[in-house]
C-alpha atoms as a PDB file:
ATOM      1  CA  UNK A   1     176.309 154.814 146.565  1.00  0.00           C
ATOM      2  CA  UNK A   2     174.889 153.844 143.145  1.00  0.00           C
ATOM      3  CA  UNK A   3     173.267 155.966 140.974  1.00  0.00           C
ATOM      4  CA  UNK A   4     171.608 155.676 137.248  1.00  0.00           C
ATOM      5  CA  UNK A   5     172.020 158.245 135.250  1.00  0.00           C
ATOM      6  CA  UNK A   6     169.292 158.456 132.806  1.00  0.00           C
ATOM      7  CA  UNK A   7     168.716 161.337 129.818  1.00  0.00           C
ATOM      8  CA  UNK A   8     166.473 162.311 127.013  1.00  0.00           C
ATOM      9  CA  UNK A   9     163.976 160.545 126.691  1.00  0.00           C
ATOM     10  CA  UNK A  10     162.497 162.510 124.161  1.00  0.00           C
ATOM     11  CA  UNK A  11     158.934 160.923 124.577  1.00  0.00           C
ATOM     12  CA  UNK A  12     160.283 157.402 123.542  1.00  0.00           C
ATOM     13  CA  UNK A  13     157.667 155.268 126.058  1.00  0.00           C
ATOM     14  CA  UNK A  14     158.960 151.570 124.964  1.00  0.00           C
ATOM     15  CA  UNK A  15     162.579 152.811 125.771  1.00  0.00           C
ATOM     16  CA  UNK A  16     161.577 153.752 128.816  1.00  0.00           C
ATOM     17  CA  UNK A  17     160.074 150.784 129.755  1.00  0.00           C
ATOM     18  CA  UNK A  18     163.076 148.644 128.682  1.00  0.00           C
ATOM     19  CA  UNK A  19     165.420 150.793 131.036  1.00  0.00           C
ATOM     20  CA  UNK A  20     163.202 150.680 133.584  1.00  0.00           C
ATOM     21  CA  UNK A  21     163.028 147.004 133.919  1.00  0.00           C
ATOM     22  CA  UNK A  22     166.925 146.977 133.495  1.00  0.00           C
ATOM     23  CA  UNK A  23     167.327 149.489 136.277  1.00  0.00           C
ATOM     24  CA  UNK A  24     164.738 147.064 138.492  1.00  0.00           C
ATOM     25  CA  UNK A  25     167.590 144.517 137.768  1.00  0.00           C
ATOM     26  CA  UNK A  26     170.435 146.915 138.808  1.00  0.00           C
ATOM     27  CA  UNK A  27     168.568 148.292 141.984  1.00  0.00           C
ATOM     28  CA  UNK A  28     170.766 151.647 142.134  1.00  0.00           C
ATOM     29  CA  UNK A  29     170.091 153.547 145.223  1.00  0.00           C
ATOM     30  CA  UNK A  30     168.864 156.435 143.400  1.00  0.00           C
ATOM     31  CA  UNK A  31     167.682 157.911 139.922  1.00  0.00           C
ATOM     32  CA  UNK A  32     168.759 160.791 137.925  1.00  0.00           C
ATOM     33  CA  UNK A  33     166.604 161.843 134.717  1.00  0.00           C
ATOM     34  CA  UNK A  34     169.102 164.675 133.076  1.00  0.00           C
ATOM     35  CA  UNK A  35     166.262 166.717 130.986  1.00  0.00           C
ATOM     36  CA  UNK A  36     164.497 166.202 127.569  1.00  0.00           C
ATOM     37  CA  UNK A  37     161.690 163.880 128.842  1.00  0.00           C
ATOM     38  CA  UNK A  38     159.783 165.208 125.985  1.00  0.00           C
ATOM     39  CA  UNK A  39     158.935 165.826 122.083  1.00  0.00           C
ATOM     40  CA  UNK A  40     160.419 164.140 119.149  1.00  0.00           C
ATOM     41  CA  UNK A  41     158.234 160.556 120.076  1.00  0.00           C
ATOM     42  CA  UNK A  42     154.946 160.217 120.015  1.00  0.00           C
ATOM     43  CA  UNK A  43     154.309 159.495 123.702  1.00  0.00           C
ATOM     44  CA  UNK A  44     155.406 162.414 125.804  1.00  0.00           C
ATOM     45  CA  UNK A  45     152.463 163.045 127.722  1.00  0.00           C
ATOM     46  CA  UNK A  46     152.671 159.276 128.730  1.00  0.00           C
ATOM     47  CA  UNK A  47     156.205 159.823 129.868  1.00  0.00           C
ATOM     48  CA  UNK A  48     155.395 162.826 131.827  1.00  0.00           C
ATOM     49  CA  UNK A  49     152.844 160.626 133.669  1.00  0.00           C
ATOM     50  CA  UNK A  50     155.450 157.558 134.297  1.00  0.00           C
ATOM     51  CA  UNK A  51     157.941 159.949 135.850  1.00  0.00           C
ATOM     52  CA  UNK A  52     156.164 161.766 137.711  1.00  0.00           C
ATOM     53  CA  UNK A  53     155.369 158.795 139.422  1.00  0.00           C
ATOM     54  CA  UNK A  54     158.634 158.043 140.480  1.00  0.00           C
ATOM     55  CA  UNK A  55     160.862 159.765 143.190  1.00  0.00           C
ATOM     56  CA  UNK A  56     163.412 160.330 140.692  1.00  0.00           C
ATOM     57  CA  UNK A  57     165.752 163.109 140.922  1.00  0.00           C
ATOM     58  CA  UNK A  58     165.118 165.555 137.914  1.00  0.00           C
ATOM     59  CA  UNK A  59     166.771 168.708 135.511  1.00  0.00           C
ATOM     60  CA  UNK A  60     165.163 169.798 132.575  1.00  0.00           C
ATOM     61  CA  UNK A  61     166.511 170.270 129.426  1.00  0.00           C
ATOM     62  CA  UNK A  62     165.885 172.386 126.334  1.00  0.00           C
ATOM     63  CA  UNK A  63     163.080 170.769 124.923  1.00  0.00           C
ATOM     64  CA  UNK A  64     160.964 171.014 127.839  1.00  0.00           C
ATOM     65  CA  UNK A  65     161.809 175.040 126.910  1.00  0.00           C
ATOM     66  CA  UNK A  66     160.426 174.450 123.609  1.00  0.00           C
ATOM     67  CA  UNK A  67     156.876 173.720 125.359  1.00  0.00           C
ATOM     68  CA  UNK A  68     156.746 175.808 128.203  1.00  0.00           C
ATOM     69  CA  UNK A  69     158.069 179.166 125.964  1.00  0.00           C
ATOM     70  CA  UNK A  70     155.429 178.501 123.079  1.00  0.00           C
ATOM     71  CA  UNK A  71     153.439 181.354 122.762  1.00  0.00           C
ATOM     72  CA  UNK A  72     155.622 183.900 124.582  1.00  0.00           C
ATOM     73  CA  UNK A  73     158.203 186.113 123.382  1.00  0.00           C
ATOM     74  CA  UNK A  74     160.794 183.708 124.769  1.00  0.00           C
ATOM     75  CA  UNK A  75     159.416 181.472 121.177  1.00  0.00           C
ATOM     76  CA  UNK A  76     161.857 181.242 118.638  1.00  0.00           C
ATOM     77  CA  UNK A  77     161.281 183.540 115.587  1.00  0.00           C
ATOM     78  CA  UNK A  78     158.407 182.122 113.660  1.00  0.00           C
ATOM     79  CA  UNK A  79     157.369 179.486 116.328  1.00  0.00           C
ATOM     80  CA  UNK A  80     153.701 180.066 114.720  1.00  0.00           C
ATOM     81  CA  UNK A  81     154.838 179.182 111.354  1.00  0.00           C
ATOM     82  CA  UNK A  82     152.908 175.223 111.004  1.00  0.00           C
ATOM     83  CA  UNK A  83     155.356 174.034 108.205  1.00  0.00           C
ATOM     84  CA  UNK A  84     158.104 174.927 110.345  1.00  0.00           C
ATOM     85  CA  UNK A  85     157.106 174.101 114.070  1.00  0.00           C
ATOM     86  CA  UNK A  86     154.239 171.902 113.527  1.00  0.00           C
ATOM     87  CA  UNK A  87     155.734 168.960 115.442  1.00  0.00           C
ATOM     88  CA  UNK A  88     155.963 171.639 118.313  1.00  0.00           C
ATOM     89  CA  UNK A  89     152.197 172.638 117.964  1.00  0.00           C
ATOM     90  CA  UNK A  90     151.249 168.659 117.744  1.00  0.00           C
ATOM     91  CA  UNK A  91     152.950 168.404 121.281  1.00  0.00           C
ATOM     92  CA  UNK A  92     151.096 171.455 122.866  1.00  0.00           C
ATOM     93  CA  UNK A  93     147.595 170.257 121.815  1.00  0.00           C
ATOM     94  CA  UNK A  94     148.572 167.251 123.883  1.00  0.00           C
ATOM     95  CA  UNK A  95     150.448 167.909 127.051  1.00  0.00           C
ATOM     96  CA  UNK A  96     147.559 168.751 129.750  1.00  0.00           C
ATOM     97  CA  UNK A  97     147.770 172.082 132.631  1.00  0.00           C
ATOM     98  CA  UNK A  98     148.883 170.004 134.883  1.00  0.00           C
ATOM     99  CA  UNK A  99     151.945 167.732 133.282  1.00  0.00           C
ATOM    100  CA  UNK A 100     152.871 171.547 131.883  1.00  0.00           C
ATOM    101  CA  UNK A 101     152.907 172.567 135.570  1.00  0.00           C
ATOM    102  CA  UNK A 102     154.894 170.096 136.396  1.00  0.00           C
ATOM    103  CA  UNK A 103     157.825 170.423 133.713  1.00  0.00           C
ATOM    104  CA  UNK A 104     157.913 174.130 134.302  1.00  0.00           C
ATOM    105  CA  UNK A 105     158.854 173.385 137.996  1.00  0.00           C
ATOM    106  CA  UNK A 106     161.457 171.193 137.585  1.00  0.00           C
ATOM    107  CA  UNK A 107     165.395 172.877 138.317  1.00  0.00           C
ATOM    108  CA  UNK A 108     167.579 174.225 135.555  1.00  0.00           C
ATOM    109  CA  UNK A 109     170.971 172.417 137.366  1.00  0.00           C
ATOM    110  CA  UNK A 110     170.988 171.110 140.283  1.00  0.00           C
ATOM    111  CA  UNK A 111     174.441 169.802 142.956  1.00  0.00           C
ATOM    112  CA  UNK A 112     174.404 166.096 144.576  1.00  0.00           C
ATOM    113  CA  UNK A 113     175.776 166.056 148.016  1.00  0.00           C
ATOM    114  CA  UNK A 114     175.055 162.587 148.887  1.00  0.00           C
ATOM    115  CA  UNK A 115     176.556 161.358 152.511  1.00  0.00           C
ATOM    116  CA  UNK A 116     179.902 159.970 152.443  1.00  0.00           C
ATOM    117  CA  UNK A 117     180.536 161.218 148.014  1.00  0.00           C
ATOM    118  CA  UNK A 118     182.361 163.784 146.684  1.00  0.00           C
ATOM    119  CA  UNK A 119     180.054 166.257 145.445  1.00  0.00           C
ATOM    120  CA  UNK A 120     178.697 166.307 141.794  1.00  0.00           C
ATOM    121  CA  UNK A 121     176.465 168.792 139.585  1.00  0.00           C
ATOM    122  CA  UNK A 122     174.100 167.966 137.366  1.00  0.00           C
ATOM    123  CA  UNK A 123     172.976 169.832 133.912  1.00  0.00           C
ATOM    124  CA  UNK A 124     171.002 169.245 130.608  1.00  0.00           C
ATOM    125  CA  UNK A 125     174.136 170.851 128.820  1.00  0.00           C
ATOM    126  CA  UNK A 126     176.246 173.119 131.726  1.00  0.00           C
ATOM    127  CA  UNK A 127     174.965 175.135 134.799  1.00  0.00           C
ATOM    128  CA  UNK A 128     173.644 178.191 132.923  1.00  0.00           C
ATOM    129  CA  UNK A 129     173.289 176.649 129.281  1.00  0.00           C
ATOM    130  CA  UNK A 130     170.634 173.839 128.515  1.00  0.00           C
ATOM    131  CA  UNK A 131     171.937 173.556 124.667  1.00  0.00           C
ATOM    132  CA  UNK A 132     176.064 173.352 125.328  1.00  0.00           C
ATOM    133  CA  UNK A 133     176.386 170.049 124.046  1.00  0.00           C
ATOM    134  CA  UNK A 134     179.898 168.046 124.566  1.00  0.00           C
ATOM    135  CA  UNK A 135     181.614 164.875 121.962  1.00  0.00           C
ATOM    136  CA  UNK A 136     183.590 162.801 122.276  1.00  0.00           C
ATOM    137  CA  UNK A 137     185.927 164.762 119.402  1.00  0.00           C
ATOM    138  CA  UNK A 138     186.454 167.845 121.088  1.00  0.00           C
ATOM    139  CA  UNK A 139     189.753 168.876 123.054  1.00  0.00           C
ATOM    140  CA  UNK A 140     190.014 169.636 126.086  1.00  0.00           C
ATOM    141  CA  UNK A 141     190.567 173.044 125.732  1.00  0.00           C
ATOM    142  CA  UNK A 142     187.107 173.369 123.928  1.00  0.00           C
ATOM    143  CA  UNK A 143     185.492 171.566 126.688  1.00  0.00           C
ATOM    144  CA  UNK A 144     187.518 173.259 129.523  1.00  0.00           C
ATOM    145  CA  UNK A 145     186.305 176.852 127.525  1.00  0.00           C
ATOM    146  CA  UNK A 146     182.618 175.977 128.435  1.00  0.00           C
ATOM    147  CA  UNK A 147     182.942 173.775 132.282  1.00  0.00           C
ATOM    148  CA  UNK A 148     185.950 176.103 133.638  1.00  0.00           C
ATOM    149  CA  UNK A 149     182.795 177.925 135.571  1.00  0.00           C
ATOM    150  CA  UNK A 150     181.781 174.850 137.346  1.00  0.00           C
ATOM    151  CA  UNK A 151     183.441 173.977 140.771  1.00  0.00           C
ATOM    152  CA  UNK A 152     182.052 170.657 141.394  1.00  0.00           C
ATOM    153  CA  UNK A 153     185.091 167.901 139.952  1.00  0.00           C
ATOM    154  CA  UNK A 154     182.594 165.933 138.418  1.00  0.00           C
ATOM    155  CA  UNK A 155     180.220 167.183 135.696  1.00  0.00           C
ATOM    156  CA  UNK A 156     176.937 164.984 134.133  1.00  0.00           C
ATOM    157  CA  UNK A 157     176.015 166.338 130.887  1.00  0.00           C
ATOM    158  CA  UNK A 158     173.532 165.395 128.167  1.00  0.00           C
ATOM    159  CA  UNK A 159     171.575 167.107 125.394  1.00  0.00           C
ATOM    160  CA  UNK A 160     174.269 165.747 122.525  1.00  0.00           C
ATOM    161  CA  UNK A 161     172.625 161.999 122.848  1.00  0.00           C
ATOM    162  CA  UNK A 162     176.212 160.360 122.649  1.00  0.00           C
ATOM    163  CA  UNK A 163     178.415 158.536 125.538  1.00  0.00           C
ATOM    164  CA  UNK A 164     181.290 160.635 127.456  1.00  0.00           C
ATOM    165  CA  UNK A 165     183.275 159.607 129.884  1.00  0.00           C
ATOM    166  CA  UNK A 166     186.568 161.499 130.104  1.00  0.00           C
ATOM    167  CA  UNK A 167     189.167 162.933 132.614  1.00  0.00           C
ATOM    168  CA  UNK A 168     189.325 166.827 132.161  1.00  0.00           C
ATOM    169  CA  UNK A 169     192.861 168.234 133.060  1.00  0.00           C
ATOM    170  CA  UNK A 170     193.956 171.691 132.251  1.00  0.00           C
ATOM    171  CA  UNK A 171     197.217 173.298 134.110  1.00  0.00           C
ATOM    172  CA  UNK A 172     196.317 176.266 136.123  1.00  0.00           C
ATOM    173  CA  UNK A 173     198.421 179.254 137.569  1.00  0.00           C
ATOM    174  CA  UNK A 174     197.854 179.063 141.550  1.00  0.00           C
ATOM    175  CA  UNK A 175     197.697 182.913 141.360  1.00  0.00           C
ATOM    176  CA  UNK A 176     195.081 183.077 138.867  1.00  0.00           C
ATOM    177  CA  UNK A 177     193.083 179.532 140.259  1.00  0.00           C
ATOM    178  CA  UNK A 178     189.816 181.453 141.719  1.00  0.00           C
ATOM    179  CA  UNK A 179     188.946 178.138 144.240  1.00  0.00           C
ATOM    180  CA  UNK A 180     191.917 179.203 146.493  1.00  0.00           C
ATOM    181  CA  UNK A 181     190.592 180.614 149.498  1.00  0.00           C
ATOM    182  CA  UNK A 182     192.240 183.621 150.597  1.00  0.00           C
ATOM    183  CA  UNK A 183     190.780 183.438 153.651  1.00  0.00           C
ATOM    184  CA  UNK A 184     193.446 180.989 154.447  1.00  0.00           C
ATOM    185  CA  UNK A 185     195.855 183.012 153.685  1.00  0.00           C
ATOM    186  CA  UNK A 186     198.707 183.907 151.054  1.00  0.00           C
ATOM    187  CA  UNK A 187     198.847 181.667 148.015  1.00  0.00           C
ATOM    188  CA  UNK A 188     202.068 180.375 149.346  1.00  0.00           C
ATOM    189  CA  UNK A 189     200.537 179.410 152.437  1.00  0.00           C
ATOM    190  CA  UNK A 190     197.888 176.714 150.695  1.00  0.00           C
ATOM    191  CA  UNK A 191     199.039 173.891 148.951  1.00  0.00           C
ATOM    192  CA  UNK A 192     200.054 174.515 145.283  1.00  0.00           C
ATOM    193  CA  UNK A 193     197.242 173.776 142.644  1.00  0.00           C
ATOM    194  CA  UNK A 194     199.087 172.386 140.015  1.00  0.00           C
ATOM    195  CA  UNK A 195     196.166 172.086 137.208  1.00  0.00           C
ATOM    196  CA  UNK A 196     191.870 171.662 137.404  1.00  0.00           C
ATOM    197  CA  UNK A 197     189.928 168.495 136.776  1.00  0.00           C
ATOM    198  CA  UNK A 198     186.919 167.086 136.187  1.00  0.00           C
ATOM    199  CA  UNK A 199     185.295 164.151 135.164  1.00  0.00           C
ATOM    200  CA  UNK A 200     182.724 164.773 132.351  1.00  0.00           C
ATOM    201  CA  UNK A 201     179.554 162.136 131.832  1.00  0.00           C
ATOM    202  CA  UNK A 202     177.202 162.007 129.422  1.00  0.00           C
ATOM    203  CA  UNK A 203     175.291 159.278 129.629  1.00  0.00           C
ATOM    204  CA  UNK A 204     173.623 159.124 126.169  1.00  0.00           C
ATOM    205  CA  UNK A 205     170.475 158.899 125.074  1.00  0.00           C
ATOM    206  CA  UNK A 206     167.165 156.678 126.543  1.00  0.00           C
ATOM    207  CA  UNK A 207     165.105 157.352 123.463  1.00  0.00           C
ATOM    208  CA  UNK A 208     167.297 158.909 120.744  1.00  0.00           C
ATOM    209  CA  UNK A 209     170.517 157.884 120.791  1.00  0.00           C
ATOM    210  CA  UNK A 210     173.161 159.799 117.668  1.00  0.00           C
ATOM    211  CA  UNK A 211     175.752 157.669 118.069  1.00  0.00           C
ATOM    212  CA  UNK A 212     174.962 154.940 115.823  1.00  0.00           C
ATOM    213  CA  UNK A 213     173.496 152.336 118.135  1.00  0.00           C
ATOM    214  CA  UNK A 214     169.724 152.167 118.640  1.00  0.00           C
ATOM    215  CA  UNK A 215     169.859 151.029 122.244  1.00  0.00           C
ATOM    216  CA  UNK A 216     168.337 153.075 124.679  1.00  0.00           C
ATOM    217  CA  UNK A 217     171.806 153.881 126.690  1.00  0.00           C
ATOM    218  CA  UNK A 218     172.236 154.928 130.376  1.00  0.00           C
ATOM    219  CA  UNK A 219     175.104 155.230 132.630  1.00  0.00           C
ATOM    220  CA  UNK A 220     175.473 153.801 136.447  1.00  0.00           C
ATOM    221  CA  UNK A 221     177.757 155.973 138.606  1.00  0.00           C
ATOM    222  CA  UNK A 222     179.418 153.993 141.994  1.00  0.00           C
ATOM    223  CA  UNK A 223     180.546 156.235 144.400  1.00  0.00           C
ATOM    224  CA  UNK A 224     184.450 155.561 145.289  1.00  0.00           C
ATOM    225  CA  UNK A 225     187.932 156.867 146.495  1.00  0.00           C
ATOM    226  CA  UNK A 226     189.272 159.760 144.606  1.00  0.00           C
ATOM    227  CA  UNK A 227     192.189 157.837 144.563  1.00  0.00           C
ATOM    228  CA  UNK A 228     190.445 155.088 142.139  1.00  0.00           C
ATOM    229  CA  UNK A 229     188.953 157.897 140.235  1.00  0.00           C
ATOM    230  CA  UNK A 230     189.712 161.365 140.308  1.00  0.00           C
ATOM    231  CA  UNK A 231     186.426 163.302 141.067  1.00  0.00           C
ATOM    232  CA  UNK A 232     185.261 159.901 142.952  1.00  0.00           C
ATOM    233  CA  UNK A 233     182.741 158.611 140.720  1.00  0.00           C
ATOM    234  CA  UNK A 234     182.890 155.452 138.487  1.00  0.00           C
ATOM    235  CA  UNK A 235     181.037 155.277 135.466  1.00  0.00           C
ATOM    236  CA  UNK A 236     179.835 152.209 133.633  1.00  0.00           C
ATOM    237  CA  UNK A 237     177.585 152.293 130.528  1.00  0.00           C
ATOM    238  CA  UNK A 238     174.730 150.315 129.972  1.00  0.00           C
ATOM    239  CA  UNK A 239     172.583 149.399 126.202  1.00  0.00           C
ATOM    240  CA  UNK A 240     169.601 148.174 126.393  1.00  0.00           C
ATOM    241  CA  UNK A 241     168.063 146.676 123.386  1.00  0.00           C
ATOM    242  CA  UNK A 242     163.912 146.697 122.714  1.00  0.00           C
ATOM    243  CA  UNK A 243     161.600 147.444 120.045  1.00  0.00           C
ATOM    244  CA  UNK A 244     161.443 150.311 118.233  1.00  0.00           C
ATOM    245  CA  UNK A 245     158.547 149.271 116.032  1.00  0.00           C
ATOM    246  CA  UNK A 246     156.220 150.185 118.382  1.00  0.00           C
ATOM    247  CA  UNK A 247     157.676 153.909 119.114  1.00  0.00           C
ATOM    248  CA  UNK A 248     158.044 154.261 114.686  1.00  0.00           C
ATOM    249  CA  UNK A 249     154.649 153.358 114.398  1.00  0.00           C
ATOM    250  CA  UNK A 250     153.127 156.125 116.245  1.00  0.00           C
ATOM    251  CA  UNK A 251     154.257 158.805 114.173  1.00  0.00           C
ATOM    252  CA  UNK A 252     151.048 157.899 111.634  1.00  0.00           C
ATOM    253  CA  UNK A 253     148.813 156.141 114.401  1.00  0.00           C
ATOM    254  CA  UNK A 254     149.178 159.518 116.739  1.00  0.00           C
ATOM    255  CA  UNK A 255     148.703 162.239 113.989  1.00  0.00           C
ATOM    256  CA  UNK A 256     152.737 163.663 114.563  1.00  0.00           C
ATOM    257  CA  UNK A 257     153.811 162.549 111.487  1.00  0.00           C
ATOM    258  CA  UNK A 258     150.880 164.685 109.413  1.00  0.00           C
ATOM    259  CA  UNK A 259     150.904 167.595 111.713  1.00  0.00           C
ATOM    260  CA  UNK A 260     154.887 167.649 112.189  1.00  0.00           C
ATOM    261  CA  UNK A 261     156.137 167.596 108.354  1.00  0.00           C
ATOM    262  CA  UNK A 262     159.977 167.657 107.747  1.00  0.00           C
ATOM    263  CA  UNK A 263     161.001 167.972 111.748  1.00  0.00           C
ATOM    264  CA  UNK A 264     158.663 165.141 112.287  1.00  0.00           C
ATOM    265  CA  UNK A 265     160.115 163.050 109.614  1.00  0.00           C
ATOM    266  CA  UNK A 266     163.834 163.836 110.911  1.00  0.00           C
ATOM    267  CA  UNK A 267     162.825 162.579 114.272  1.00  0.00           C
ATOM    268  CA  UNK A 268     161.725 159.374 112.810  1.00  0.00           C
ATOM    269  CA  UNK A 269     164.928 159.158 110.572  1.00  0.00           C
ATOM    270  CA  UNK A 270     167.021 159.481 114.017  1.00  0.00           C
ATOM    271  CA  UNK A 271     165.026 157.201 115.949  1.00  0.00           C
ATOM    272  CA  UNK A 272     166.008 154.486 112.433  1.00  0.00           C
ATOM    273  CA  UNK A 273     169.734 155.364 112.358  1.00  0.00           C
ATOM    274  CA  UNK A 274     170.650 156.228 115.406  1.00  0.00           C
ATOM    275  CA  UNK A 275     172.582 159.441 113.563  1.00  0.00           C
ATOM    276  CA  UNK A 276     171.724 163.159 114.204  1.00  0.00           C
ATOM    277  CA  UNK A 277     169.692 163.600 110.552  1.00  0.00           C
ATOM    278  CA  UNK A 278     168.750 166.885 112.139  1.00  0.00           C
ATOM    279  CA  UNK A 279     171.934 168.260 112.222  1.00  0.00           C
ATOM    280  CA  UNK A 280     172.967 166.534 108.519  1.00  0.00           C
ATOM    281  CA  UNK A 281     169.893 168.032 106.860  1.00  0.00           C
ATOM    282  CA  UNK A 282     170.335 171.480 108.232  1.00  0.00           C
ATOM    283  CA  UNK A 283     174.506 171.436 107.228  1.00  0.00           C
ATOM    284  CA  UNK A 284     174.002 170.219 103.834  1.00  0.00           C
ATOM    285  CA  UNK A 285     170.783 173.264 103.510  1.00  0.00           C
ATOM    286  CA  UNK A 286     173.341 175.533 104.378  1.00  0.00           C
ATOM    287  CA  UNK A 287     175.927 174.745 102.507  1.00  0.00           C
ATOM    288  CA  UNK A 288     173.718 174.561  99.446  1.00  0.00           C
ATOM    289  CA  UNK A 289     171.957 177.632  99.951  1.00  0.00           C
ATOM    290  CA  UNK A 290     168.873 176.830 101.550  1.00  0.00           C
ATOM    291  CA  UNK A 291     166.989 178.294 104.611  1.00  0.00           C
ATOM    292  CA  UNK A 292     165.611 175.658 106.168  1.00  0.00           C
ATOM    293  CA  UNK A 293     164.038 178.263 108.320  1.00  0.00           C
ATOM    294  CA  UNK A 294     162.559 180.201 106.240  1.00  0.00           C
ATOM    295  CA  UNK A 295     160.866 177.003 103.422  1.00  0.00           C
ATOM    296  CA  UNK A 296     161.523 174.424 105.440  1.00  0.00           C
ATOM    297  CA  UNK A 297     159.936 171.496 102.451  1.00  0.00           C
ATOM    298  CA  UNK A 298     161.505 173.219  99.465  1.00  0.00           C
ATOM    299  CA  UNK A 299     165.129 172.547 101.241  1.00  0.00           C
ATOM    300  CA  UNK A 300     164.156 169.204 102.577  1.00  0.00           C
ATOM    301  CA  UNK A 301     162.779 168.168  99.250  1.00  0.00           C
ATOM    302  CA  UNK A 302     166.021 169.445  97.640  1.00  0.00           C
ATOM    303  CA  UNK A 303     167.864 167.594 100.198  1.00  0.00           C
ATOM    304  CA  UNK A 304     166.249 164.260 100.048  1.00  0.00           C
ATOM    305  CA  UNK A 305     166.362 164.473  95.788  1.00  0.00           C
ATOM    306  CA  UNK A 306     170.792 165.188  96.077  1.00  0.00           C
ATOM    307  CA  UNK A 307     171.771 162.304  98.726  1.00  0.00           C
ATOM    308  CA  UNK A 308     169.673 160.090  98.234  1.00  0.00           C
ATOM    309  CA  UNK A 309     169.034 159.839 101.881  1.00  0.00           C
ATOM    310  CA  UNK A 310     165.476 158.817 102.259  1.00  0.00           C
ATOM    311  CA  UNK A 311     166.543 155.541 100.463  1.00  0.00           C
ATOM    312  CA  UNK A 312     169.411 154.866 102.796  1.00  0.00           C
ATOM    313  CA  UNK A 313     166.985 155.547 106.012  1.00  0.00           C
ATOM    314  CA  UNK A 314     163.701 153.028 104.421  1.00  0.00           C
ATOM    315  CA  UNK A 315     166.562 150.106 104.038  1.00  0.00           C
ATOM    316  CA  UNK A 316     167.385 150.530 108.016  1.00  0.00           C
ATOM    317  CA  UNK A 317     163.842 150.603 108.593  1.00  0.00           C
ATOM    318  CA  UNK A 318     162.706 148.127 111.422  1.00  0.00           C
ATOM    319  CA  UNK A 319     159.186 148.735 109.488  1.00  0.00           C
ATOM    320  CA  UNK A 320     160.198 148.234 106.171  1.00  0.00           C
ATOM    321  CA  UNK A 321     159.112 151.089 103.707  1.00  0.00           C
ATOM    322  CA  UNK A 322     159.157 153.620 106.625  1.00  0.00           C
ATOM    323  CA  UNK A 323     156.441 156.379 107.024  1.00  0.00           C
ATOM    324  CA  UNK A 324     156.784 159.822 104.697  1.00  0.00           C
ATOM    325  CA  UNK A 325     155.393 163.267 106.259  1.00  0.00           C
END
């Protein structure tokens, strides 16, 4: 059994397309899509459309939560605020009824039992949580502290757009293990469980990879012996290379780029560097002293003027010059 392993998307159409014709090539025997089709790229709606074309197997992630909570008191605080959420606004003027139908139908988590495999689940971030995010930096213990709830031996994660695959092992009391069944008996009477594992796979990004290669990345997963590899899936990563020019441009041809200010603009930094600029703008606000939440420009402004960042992002750009919000 073969299966790709494909997450966020993020609205990135030409990666899409590239990983599609790779996975034509590859022929797996099935298709996973692990959340975050949408939002951050100009073409969600079109990706909605190309996937739900397919008979791929499907989780959503927290960005499709961004859409389908808009307007509800599930919104995060200020949600109406257009300086602040505007790139959120541009994508709910744009997604139609029914492609919102569909993404608010689509499972949280779900568990493969395909004939013949050992079992594995499925989640944006874990069963429960669409924004725990795993790297390749953390221990085990800090990873153990956030899977220790899931049963199944091997875990496929996303949401954190960066490559895992690692061997979990953590030493377990057979007293306190709570997958003994004492239904069968005394502890002493089933074999001794001498720690827990799991296999944890992230198979990085389609359309915004943070790891500091632009490919649109994937992951295959081969069924075989637990012996071979201890939760019985192999894992092999795949980069596929395509242009981005295409996918920049849209931010100005599409309207994002005006409606969706500083968010917008971070998007299209990521989608040049390949580097969570999300994440380093909001750090360096807060250890400066500014609430990104609360004047979102002021702190970008402030942000772009001390590192000199902007600069660094126009001389990576495949466009040359770049596009300013």
């Amino acid at each position: 059994m073969r299966l790709a392993i494909l997450a966020d998307i993020h609205g990135n159409l030409p990666a899409l397309d590239a990983v599609m014709v790779e996975l034509e090539r590859l022929q797996p025997d099935a298709v996973v899509l692990d959340g975050d089709l949408i939002n951050a790229v100009p073409f969600s709606p079109q990706v909605i459309d190309l996937v739900r074309a397919t008979d791929w197997i499907l989780v959503r992630g927290n960005h499709e939560f961004y859409y389908l909570d808009f307007g509800t008191d599930r919104a995060p605080d200020g949600h109406e605020d257009p300086e602040r959420w505007g790139q959120l606004h541009w994508l709910v003027e744009r997604i139609s009824p029914a492609q919102g139908r569909f993404l608010a139908c689509l499972p949280d988590d779900r568990t493969l039992c395909f004939p013949g495999t050992v079992p594995l689940r499925v989640a944006h971030g874990v069963p429960g949580n669409n924004r725990t995010g795993f790297y390749n930096q953390q221990s085990t213990a800090q990873i153990v502290a956030k899977i220790d709830h899931v049963p199944q031996a091997t875990l496929i994660s996303a949401h954190t757009h960066v490559r895992i695959d690692r061997d979990i092992v953590v030493d377990v009391d057979p007293a306190d293990d709570p997958y003994l069944d004492p239904h069968l008996g005394s502890y002493e009477g089933q074999q001794r469980a001498v720690h827990r594992r799991w296999h944890l796979i992230n198979p990085g990004s389609v359309g915004l990879p943070l790891n500091g290669d632009a490919r649109a990345s994937f992951a295959i997963l081969e069924s075989v012996p637990e012996s071979q590899v201890p939760g019985g899936w192999a894992c092999t990563h795949h980069m596929v290379d395509y242009d981005r020019r295409p996918a920049l441009a849209a931010y100005a041809e599409s309207g994002m780029m005006a409606a969706g200010g500083v968010i917008s603009q971070l998007f299209y930094w990521e989608l040049v560097t390949a580097q969570p600029e999300i994440i380093h703008f909001y750090q360096w606000a807060r250890l400066n002293h500014y609430d990104p939440d609360a004047d979102i420009r002021a702190a970008f402004d402030a942000y772009v003027a001390a590192t000199g960042r902007e600069q660094f992002v126009r001389e990576l750009d495949p466009l040359g010059g770049g596009v300013r919000g």
